[in-house]
Protein backbone atom coordinates (compact mmCIF):
# COMPACT_ATOMS: atom_id res chain seq x y z
CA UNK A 1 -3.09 10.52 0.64
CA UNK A 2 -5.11 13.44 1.67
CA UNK A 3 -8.76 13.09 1.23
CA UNK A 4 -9.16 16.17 -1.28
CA UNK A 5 -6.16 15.36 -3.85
CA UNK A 6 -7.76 12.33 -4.41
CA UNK A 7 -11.04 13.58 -5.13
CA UNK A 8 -9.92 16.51 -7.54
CA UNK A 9 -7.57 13.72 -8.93
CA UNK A 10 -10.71 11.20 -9.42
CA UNK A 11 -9.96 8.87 -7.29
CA UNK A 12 -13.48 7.54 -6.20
CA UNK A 13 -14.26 6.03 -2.51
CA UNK A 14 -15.21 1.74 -2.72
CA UNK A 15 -15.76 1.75 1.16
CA UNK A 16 -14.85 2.18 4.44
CA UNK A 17 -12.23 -0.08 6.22
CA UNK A 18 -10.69 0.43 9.91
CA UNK A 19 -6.52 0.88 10.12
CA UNK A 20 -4.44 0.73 13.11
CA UNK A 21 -2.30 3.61 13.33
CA UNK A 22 1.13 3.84 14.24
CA UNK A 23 0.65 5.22 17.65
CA UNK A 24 -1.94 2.50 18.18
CA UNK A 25 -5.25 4.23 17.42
CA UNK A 26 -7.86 1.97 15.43
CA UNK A 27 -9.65 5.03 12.67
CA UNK A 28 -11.92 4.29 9.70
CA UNK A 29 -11.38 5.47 6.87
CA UNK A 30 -12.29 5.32 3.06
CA UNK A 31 -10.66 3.90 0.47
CA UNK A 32 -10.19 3.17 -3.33
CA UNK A 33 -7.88 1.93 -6.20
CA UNK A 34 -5.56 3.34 -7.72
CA UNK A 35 -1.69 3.59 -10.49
CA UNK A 36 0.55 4.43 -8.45
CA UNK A 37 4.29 6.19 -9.33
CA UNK A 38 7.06 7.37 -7.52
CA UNK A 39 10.77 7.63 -8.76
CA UNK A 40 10.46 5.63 -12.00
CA UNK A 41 8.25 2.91 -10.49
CA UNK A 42 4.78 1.42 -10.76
CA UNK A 43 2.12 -0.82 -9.34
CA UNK A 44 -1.29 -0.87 -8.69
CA UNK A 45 -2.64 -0.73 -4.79
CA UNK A 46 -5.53 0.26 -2.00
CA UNK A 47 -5.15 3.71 -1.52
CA UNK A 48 -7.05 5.25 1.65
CA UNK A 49 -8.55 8.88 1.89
CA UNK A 50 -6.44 10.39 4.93
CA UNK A 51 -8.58 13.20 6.96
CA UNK A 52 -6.70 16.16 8.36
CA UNK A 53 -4.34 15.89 10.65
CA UNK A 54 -3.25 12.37 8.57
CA UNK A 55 0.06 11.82 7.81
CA UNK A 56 0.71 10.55 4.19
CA UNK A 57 2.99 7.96 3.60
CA UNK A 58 3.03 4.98 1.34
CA UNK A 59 2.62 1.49 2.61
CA UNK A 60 4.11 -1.79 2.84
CA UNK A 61 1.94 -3.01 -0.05
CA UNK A 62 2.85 -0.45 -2.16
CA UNK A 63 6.21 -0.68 -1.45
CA UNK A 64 6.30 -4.52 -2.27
CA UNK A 65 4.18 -3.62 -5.41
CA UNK A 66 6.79 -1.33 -6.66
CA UNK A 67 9.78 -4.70 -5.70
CA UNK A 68 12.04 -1.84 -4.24
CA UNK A 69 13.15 -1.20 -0.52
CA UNK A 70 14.01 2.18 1.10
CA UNK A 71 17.66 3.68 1.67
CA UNK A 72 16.80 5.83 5.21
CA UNK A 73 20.42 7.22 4.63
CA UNK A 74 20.10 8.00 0.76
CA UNK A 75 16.65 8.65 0.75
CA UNK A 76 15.42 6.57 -2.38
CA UNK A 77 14.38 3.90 -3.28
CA UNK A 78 16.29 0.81 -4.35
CA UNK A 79 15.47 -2.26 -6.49
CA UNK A 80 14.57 -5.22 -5.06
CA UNK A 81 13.19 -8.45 -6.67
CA UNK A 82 9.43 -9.15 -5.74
CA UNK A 83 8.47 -11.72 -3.12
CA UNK A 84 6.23 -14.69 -4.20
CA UNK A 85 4.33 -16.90 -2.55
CA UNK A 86 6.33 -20.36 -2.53
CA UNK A 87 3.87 -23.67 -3.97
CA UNK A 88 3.70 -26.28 -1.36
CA UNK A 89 3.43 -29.74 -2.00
CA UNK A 90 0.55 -31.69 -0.49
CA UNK A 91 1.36 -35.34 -0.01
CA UNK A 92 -2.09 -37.76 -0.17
CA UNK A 93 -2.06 -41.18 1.20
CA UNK A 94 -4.73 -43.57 1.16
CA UNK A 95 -5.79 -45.19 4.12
């Protein structure tokens, strides 16, 4: 999100971390925490000050925090169920 609607929104920097862009650049940028909501969903995520010339899009973090995926044709969002981690089961033998 731009750098200057999260400032006048609060949002507060908790340090810098380095991204790879889409095009392949490595940038640093800050970031910081924040409640997230878009079309009737929630979640909590890392959200990172974007300088001008940024694009703004939400992540695949955010996206899995919100357990939906996106329609490219409709344009929304659609319900998905979450993703957890699966348990494994550690076997011990004695020697």
């Amino acid at each position: 999100m731009p750098k200057q609607i999260l400032l006048d929104i609060g949002i507060t920097s908790r340090g810098k971390k380095r991204f790879i862009t889409a095009t392949k650049e490595t940038v640093e940028r800050d970031f910081g925490y924040a409640i997230l909501s878009a079309e009737g969903y929630t979640t909590n995520d890392e959200i990172v000050f974007a300088e001008p010339g940024d694009m703004s899009l939400l992540g695949v973090r955010t996206l899995g925090g919100f357990s939906v995926m996106v329609d490219n044709i409709g344009h929304r969002f659609v319900a998905t169920a979450s993703i957890v981690a699966a348990e494994k089961q550690f076997i011990i033998h004695n020697a």
